[in-house]
C-alpha atoms as a PDB file:
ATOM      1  CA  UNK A   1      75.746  36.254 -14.637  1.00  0.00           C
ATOM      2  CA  UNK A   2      74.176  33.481 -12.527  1.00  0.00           C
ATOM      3  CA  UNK A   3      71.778  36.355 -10.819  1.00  0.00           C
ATOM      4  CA  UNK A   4      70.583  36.726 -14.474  1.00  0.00           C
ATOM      5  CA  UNK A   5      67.783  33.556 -14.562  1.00  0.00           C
ATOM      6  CA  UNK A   6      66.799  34.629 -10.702  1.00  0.00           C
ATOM      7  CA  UNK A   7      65.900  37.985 -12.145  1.00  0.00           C
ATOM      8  CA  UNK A   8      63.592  36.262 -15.194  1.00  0.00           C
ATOM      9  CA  UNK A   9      61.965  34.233 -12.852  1.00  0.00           C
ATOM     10  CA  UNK A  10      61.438  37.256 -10.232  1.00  0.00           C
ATOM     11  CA  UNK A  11      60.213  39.563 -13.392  1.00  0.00           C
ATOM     12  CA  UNK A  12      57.922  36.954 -15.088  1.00  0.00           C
ATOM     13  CA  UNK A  13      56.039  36.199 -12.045  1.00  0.00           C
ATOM     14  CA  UNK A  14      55.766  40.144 -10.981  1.00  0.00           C
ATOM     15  CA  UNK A  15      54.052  40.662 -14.317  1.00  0.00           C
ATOM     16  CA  UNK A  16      51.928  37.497 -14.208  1.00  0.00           C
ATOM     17  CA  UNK A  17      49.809  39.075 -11.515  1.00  0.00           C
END
C-alpha cells in the first residue's frame, strides 16, 4: 500500500482548507 501515505497527504491538506 504505497498509494496509502499519497492519500494522507491528499486528505490532510483537503481538510486544512
Amino acid at each position: 500500500m504505497y498509494i496509502s501515505r499519497h492519500i494522507y497527504a491528499y486528505v490532510h491538506t483537503y481538510i486544512r482548507t
